[in-house]
N, C-alpha and C. Protein backbone atom coordinates (compact mmCIF):
# COMPACT_ATOMS: atom_id res chain seq x y z
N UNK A 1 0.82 -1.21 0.00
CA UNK A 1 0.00 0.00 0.00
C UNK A 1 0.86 1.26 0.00
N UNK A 2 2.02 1.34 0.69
CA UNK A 2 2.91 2.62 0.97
C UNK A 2 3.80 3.02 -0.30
N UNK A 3 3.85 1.50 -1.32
CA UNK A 3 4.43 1.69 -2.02
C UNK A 3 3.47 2.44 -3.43
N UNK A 4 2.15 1.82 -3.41
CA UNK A 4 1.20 2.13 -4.42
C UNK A 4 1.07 3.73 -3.89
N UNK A 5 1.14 3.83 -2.95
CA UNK A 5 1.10 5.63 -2.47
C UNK A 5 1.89 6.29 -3.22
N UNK A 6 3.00 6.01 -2.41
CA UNK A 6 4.52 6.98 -2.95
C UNK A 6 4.31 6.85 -4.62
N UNK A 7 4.03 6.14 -5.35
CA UNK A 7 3.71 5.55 -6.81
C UNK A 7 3.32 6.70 -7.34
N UNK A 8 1.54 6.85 -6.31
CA UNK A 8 0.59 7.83 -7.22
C UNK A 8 1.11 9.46 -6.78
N UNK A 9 2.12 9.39 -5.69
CA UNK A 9 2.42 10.39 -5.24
C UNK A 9 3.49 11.52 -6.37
N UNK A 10 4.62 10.51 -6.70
CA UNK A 10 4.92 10.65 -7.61
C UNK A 10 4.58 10.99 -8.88
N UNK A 11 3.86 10.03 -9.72
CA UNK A 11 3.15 10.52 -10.43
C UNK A 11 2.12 11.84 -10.45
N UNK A 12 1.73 12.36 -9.54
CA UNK A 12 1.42 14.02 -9.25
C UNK A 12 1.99 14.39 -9.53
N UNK A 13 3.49 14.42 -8.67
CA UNK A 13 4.30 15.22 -9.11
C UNK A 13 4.97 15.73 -10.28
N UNK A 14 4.90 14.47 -10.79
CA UNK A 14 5.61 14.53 -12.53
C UNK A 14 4.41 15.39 -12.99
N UNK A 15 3.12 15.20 -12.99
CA UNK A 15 2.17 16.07 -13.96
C UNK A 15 2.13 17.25 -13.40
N UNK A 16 2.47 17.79 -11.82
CA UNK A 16 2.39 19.00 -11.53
C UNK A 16 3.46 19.76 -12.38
N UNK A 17 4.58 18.94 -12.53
CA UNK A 17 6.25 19.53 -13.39
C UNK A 17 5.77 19.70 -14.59
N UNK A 18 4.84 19.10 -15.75
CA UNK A 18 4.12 19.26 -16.69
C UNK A 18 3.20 20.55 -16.45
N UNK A 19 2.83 20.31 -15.73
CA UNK A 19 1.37 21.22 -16.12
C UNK A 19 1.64 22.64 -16.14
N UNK A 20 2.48 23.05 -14.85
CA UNK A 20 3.18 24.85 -14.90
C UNK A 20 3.41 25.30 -15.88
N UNK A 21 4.82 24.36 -16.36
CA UNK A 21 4.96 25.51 -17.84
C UNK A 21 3.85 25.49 -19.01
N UNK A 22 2.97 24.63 -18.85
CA UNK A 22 1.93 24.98 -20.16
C UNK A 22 1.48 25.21 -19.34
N UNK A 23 0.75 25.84 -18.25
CA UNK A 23 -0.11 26.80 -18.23
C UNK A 23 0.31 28.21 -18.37
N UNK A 24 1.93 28.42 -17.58
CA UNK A 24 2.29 29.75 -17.99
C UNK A 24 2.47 29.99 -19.48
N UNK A 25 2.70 29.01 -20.23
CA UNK A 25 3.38 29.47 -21.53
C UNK A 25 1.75 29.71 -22.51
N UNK A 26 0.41 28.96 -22.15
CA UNK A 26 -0.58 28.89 -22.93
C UNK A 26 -1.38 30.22 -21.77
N UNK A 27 -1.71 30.24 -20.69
CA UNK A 27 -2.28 31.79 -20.28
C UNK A 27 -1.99 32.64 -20.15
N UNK A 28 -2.52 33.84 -20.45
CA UNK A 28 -2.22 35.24 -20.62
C UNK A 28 -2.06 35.67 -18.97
N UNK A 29 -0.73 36.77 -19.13
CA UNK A 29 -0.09 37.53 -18.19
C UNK A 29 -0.60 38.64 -18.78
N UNK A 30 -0.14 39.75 -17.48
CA UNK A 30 -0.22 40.61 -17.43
C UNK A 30 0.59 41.83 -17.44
N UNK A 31 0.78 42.63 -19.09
CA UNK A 31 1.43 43.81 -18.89
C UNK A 31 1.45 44.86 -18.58
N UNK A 32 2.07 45.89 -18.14
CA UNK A 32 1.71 47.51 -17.35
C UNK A 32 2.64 47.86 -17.98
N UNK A 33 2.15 48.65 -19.52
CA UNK A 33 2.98 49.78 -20.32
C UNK A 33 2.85 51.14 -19.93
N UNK A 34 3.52 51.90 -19.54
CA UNK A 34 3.71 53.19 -19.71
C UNK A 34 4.39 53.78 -20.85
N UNK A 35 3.84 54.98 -21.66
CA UNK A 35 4.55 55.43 -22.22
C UNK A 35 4.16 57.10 -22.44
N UNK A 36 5.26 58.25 -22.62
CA UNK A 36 5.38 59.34 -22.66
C UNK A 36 5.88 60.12 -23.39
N UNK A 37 5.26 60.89 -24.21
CA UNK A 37 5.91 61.95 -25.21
C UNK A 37 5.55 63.02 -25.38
N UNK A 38 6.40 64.20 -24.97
CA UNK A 38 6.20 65.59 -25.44
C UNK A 38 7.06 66.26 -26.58
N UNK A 39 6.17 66.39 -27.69
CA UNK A 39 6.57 66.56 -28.80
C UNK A 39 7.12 67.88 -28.73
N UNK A 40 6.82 69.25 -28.13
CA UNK A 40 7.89 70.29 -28.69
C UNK A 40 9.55 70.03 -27.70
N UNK A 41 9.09 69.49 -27.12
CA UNK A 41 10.50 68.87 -26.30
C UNK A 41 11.36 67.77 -26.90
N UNK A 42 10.72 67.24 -27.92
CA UNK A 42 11.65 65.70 -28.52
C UNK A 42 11.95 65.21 -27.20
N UNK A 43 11.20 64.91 -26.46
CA UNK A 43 11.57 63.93 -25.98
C UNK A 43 10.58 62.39 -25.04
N UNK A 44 10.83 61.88 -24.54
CA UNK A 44 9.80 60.88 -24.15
C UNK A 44 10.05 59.69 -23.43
N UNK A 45 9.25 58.73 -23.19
CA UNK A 45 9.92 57.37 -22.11
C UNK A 45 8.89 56.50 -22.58
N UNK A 46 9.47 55.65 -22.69
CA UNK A 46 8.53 53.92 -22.34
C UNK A 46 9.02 52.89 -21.78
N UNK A 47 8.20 52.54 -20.65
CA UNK A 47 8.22 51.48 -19.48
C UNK A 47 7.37 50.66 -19.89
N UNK A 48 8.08 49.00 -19.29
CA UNK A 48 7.24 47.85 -19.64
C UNK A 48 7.79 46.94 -18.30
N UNK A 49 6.34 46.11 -17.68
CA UNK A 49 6.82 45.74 -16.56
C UNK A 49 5.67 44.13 -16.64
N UNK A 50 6.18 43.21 -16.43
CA UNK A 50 5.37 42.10 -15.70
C UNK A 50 5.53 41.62 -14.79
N UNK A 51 4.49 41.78 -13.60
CA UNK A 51 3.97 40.71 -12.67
C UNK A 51 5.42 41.75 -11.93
N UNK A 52 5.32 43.24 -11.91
CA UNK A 52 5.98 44.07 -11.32
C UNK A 52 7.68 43.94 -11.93
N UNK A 53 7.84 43.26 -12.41
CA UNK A 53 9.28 42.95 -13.29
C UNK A 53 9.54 43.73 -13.89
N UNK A 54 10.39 44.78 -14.32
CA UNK A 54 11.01 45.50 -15.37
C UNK A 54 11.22 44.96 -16.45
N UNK A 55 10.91 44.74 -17.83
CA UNK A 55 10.91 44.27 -18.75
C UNK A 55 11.94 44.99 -19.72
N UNK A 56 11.52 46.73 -19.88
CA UNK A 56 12.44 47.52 -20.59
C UNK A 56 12.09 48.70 -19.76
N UNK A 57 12.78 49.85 -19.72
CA UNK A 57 12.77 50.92 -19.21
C UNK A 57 13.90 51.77 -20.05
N UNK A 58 12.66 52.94 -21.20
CA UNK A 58 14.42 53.74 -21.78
C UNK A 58 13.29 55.23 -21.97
N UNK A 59 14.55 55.88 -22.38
CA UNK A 59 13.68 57.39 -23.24
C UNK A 59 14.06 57.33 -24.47
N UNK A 60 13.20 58.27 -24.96
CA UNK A 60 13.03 58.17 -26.07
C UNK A 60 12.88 59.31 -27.01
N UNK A 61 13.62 59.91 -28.16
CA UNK A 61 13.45 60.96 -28.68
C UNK A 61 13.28 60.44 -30.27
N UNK A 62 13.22 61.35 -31.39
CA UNK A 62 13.12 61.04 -32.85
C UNK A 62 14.59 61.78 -33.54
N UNK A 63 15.56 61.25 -33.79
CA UNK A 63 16.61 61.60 -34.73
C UNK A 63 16.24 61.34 -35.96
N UNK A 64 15.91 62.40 -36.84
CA UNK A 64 15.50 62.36 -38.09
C UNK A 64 14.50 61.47 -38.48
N UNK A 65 14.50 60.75 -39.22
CA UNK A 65 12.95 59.69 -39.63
C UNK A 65 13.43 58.35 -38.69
N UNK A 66 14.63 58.34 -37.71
CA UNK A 66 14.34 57.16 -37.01
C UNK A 66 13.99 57.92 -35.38
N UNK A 67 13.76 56.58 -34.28
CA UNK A 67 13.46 56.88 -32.96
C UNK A 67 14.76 56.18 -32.54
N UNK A 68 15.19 57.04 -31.42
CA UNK A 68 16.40 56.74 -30.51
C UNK A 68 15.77 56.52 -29.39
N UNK A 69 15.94 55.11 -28.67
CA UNK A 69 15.82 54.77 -27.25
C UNK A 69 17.11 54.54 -26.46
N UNK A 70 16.79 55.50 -25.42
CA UNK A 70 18.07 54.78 -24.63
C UNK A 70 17.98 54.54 -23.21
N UNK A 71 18.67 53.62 -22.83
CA UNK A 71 18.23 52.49 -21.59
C UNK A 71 19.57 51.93 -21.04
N UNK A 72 19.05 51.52 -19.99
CA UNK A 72 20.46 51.18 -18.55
C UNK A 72 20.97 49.61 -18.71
N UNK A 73 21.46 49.55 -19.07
CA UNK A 73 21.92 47.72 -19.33
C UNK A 73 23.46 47.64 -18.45
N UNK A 74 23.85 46.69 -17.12
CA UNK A 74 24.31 46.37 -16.44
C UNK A 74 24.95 48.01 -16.26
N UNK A 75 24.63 49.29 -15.86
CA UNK A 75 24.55 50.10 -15.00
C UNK A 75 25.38 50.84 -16.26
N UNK A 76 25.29 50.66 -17.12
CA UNK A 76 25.50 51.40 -18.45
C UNK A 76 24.58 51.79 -19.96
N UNK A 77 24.74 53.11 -19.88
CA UNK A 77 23.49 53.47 -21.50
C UNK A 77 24.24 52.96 -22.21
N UNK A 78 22.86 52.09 -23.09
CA UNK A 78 22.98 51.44 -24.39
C UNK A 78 21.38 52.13 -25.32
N UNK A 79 22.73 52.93 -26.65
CA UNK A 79 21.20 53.52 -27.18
C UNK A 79 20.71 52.36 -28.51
N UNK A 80 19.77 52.22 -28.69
CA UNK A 80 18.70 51.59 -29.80
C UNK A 80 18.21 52.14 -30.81
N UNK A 81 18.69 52.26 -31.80
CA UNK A 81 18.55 53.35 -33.34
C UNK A 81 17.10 52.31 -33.63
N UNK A 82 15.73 52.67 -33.85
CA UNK A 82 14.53 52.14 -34.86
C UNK A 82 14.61 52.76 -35.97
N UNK A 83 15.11 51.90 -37.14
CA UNK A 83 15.46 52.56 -38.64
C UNK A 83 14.00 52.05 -39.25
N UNK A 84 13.97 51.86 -40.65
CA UNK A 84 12.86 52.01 -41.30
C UNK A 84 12.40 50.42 -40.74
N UNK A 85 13.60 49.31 -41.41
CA UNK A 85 13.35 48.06 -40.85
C UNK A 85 12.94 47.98 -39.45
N UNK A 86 13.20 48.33 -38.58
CA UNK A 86 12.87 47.35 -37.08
C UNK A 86 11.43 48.46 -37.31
N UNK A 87 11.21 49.65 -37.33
CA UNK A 87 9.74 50.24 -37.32
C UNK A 87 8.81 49.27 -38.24
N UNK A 88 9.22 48.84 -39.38
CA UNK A 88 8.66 48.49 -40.29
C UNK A 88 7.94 46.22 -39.60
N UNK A 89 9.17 45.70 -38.60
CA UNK A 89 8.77 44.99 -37.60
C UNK A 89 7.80 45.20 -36.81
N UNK A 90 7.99 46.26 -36.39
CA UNK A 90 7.17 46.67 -34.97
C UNK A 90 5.61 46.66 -35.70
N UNK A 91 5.60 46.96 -36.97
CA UNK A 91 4.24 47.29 -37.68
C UNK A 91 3.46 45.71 -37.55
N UNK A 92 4.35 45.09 -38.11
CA UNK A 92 3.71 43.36 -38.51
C UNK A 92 3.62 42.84 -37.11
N UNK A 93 4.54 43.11 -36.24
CA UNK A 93 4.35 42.49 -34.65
C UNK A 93 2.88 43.58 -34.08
N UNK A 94 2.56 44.36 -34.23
CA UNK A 94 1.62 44.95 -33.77
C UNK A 94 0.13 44.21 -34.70
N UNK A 95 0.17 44.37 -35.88
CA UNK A 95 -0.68 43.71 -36.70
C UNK A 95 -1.22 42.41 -36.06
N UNK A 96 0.14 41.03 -35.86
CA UNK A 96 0.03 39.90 -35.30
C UNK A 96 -0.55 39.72 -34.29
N UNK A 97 -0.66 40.51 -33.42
CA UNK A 97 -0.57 40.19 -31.84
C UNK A 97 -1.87 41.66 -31.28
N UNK A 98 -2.61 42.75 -31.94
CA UNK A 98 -3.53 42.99 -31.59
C UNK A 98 -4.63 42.16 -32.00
N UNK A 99 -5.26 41.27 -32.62
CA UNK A 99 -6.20 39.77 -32.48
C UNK A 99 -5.78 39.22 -31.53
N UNK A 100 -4.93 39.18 -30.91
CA UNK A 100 -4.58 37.96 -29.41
C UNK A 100 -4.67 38.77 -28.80
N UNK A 101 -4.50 40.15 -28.52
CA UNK A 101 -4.74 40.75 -26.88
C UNK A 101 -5.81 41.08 -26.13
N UNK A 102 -5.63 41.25 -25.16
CA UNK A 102 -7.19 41.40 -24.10
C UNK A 102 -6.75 42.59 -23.61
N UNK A 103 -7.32 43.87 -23.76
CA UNK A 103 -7.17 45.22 -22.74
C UNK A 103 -7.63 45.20 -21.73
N UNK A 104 -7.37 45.19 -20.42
CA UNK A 104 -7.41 45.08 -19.50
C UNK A 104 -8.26 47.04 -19.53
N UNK A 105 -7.33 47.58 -19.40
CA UNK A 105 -7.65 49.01 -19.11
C UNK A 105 -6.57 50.47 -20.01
N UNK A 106 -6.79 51.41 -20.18
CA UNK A 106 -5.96 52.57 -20.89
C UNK A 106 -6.58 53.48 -20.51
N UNK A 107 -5.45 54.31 -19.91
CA UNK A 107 -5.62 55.91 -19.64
C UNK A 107 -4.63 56.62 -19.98
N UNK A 108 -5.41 57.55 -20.76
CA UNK A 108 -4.77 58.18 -21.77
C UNK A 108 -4.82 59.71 -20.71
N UNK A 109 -3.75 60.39 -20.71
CA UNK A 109 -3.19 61.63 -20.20
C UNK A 109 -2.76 62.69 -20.98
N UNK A 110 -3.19 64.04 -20.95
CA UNK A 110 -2.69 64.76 -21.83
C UNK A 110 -2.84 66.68 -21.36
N UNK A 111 -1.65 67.04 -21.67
CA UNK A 111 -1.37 68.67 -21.63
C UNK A 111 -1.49 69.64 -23.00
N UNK A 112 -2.45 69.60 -23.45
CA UNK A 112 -2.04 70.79 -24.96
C UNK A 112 -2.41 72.44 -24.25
N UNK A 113 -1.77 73.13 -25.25
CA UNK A 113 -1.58 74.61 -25.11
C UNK A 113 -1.09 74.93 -26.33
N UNK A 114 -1.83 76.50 -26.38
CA UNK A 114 -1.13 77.22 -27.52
C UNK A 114 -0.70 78.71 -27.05
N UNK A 115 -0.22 79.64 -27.05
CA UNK A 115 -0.46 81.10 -26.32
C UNK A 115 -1.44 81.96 -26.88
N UNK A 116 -2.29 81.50 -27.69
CA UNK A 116 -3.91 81.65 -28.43
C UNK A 116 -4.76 81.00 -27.54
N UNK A 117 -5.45 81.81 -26.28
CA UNK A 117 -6.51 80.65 -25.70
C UNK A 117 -7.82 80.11 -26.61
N UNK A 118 -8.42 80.94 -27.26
CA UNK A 118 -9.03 80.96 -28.68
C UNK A 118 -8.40 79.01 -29.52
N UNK A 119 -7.13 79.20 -29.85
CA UNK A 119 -6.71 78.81 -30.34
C UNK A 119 -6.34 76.92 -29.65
N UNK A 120 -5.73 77.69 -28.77
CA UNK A 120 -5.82 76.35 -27.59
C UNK A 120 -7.08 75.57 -26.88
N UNK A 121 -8.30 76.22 -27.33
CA UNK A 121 -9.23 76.10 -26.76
C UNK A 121 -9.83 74.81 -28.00
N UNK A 122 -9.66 75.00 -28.81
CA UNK A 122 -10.46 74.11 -30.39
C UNK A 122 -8.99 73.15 -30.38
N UNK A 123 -7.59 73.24 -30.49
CA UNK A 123 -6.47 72.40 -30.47
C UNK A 123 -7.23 71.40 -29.46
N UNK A 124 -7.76 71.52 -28.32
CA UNK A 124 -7.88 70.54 -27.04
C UNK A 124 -9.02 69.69 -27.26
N UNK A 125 -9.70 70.58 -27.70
CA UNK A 125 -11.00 70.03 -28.21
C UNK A 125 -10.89 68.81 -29.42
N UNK A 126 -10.22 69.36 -30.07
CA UNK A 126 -10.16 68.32 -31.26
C UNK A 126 -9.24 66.79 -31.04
N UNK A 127 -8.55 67.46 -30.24
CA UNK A 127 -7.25 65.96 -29.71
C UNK A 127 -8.56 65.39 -29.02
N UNK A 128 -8.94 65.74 -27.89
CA UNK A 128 -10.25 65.23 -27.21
C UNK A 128 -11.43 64.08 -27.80
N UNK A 129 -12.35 64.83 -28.93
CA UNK A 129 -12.60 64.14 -30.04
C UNK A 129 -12.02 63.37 -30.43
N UNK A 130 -11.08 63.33 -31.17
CA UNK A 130 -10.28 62.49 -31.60
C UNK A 130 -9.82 61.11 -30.56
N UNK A 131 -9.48 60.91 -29.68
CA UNK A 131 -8.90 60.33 -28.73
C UNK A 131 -10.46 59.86 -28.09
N UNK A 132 -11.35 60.24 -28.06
CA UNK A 132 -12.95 59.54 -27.74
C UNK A 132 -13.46 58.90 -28.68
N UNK A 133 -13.01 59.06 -29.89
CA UNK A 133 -13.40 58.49 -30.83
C UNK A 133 -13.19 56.82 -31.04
N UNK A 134 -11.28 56.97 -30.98
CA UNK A 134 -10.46 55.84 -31.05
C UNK A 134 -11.09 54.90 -29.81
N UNK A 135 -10.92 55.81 -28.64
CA UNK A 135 -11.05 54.81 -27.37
C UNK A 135 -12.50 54.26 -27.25
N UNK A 136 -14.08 54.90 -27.99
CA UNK A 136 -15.02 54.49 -28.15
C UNK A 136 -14.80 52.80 -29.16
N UNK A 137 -13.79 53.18 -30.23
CA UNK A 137 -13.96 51.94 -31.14
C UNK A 137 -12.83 50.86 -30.60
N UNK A 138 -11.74 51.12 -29.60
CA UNK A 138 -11.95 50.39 -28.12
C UNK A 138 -12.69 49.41 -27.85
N UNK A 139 -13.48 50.25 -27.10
CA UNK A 139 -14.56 49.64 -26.49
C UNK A 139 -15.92 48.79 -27.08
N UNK A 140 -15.68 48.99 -28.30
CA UNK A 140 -16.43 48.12 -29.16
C UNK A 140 -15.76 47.17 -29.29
N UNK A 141 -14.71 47.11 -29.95
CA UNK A 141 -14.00 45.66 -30.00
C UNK A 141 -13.61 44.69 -28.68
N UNK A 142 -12.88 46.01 -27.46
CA UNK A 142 -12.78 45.09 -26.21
C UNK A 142 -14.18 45.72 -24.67
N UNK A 143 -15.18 44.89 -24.88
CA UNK A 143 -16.22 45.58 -24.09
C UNK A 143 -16.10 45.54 -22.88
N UNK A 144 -15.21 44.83 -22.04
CA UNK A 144 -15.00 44.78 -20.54
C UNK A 144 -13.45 45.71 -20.53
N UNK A 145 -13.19 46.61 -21.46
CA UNK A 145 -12.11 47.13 -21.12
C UNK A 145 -12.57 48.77 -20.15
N UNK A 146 -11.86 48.93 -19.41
CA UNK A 146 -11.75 50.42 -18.70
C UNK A 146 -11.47 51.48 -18.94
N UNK A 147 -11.38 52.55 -19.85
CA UNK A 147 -10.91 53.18 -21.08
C UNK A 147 -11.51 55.07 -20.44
N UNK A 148 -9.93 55.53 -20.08
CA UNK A 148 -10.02 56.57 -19.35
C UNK A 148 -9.37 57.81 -20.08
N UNK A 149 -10.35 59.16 -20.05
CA UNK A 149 -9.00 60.29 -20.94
C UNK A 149 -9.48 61.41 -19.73
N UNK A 150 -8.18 61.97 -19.31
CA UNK A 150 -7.91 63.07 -18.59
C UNK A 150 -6.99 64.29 -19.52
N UNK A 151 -7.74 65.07 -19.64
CA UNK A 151 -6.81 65.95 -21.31
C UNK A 151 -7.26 67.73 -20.57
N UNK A 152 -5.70 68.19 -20.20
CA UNK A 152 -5.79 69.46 -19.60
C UNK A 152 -5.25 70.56 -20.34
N UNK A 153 -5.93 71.68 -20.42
CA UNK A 153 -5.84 72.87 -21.54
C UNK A 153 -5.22 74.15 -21.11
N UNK A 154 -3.68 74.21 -21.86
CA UNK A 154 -2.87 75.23 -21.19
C UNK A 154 -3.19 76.80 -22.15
N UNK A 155 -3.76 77.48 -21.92
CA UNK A 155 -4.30 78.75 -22.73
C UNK A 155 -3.57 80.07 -22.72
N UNK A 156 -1.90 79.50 -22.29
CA UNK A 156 -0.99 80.90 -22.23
C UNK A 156 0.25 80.37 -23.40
N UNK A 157 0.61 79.18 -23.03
CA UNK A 157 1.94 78.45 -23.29
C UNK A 157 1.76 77.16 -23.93
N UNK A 158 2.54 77.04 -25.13
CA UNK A 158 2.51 75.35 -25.80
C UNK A 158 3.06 74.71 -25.53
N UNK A 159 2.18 73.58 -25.42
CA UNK A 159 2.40 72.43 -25.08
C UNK A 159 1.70 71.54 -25.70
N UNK A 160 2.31 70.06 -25.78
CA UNK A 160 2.21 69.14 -26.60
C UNK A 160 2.93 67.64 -25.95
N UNK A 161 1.92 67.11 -24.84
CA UNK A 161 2.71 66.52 -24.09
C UNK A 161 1.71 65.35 -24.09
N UNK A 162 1.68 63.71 -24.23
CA UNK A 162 0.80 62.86 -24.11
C UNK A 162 1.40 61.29 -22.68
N UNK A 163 0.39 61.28 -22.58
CA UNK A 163 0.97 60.05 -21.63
C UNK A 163 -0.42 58.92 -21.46
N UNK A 164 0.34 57.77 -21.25
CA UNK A 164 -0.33 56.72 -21.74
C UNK A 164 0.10 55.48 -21.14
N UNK A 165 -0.78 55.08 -19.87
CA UNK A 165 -0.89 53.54 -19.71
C UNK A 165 -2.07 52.78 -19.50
N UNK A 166 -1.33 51.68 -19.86
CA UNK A 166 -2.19 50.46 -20.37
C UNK A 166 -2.26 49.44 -19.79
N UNK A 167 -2.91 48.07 -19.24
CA UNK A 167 -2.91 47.15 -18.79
C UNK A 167 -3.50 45.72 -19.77
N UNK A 168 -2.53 45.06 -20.47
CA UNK A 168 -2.81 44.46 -21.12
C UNK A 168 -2.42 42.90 -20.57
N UNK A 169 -3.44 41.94 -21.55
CA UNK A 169 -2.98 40.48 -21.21
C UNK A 169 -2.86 39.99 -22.27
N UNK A 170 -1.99 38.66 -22.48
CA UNK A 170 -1.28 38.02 -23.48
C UNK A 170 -0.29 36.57 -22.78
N UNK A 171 -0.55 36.16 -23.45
CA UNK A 171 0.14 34.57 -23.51
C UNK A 171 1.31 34.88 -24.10
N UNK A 172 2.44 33.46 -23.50
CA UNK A 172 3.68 33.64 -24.09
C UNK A 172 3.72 32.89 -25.60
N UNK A 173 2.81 31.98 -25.59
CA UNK A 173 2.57 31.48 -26.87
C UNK A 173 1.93 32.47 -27.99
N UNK A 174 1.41 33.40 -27.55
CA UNK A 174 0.84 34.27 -28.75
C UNK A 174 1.94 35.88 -28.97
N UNK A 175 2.53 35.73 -27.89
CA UNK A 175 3.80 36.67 -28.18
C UNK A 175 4.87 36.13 -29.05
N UNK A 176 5.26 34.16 -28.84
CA UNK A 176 6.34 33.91 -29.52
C UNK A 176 5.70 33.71 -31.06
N UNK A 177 4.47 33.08 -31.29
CA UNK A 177 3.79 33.33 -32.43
C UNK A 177 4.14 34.63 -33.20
N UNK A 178 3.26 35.45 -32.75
CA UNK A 178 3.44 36.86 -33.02
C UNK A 178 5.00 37.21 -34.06
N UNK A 179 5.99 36.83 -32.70
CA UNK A 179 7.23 36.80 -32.96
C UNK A 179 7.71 36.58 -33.97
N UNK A 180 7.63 35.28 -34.16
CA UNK A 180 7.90 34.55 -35.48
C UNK A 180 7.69 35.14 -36.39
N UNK A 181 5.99 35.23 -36.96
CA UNK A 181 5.49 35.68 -37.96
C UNK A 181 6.00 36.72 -39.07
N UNK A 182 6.02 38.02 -37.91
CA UNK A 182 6.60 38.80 -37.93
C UNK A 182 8.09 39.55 -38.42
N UNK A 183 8.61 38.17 -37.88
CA UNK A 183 9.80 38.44 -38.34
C UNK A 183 10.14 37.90 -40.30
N UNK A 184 9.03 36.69 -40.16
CA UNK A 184 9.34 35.95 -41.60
C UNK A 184 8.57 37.20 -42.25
N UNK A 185 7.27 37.81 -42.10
CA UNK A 185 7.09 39.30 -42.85
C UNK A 185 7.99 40.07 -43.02
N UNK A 186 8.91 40.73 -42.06
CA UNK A 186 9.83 41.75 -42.31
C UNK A 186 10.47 40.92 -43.43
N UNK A 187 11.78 39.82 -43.21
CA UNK A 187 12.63 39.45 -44.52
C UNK A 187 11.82 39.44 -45.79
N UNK A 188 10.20 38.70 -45.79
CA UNK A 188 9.66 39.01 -47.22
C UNK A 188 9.20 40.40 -47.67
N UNK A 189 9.08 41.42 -47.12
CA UNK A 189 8.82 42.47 -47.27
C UNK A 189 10.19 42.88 -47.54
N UNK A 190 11.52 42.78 -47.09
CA UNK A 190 12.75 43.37 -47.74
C UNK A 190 13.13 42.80 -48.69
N UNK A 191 12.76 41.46 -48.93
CA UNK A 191 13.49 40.96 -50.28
C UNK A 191 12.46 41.40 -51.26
N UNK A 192 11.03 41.45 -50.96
CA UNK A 192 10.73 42.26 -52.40
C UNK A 192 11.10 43.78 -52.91
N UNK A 193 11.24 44.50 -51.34
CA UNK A 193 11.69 45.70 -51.81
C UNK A 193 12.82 45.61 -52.45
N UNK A 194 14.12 44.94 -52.36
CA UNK A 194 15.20 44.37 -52.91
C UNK A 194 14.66 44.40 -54.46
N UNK A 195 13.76 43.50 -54.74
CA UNK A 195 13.75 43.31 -56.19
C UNK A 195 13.16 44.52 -56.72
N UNK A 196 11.93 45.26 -56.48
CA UNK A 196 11.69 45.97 -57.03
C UNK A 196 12.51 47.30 -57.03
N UNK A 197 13.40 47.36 -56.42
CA UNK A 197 14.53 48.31 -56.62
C UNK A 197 15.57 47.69 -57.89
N UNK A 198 15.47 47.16 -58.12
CA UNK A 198 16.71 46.31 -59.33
C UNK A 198 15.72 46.20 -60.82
N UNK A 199 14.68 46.30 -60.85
CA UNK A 199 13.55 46.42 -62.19
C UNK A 199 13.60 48.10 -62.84
């Protein structure tokens, strides 16, 4: 009997050693993006964190038609040039992987100004609109999402400042999916540009 125990005991155990990583790798976690940009300043930040983990943490400005991130890697800046290619990734990984996500929640933050209160007054208004619009068709697609805009109107001085977090969920299987995909798009998307540059 002690032995048929320890047997089935075992055997738990082996399926408990099974079962973790497919459940972490097949259910969706939870991300907390922040991100920040004030455009007459060039400059900006995006934070990414799971299950309170630091994932990436850099700032961020625009050098000519690319984005420069730069970030702390073993207690040293390392900057990240996004040229046409890795933007042109980020497009197909975004494509891939908004059908797999679940919004949890987004609140959207924002400062405009012009030194025209007149002027600043319809600028705020229209970002406003605009940004109720998007986050209404949101909420159509994700209906249990939480979808918040706080948008404050500076009527002396410009400004042009947005901020933005999000609480999203996702599986590691639909991120490495994603992944993949993505990446076999980018090379076929450069090798045709390749050819049709040579015609």
């Amino acid at each position: 009997n002690n032995f048929f125990r320890e047997d089935i005991n075992m055997e738990s155990l082996y399926l408990l050693f099974l079962a973790v990583p497919i459940i972490i790798f097949i259910f969706p976690f939870t991300l907390d993006i922040k991100f920040y940009a004030d455009v007459i300043k060039n400059r900006g930040a995006i934070s990414i964190y799971l299950w309170k983990i630091k994932i990436i943490v850099a700032k961020a400005k625009i050098k000519g038609n690319d984005i420069l991130l730069k970030t702390k890697r073993h207690n040293n800046e390392v900057d990240i040039e996004l040229g046409e290619e890795q933007l042109r990734f980020l497009n197909f990984f975004k494509n891939e992987v908004s059908n797999k996500v679940k919004i949890r929640e987004i609140n959207v933050y924002s400062i405009l100004g012009l030194d025209d209160p007149f002027k600043a007054s319809l600028f705020s208004s229209f970002f406003s609109n605009l940004v109720l619009v998007l986050l209404s068709k949101i909420k159509m697609w994700q209906p249990t999402a939480s979808l918040n805009l706080n948008n404050k109107t500076d009527f002396y001085e410009a400004h042009c400042a947005l901020a933005l977090r999000s609480k999203i969920a996702l599986s590691i299987f639909d991120v490495s999916y994603s992944f993949l995909i993505s990446i076999l798009r980018t090379k076929q998307d450069r090798i045709l540009q390749e050819k049709l540059k040579k015609q």
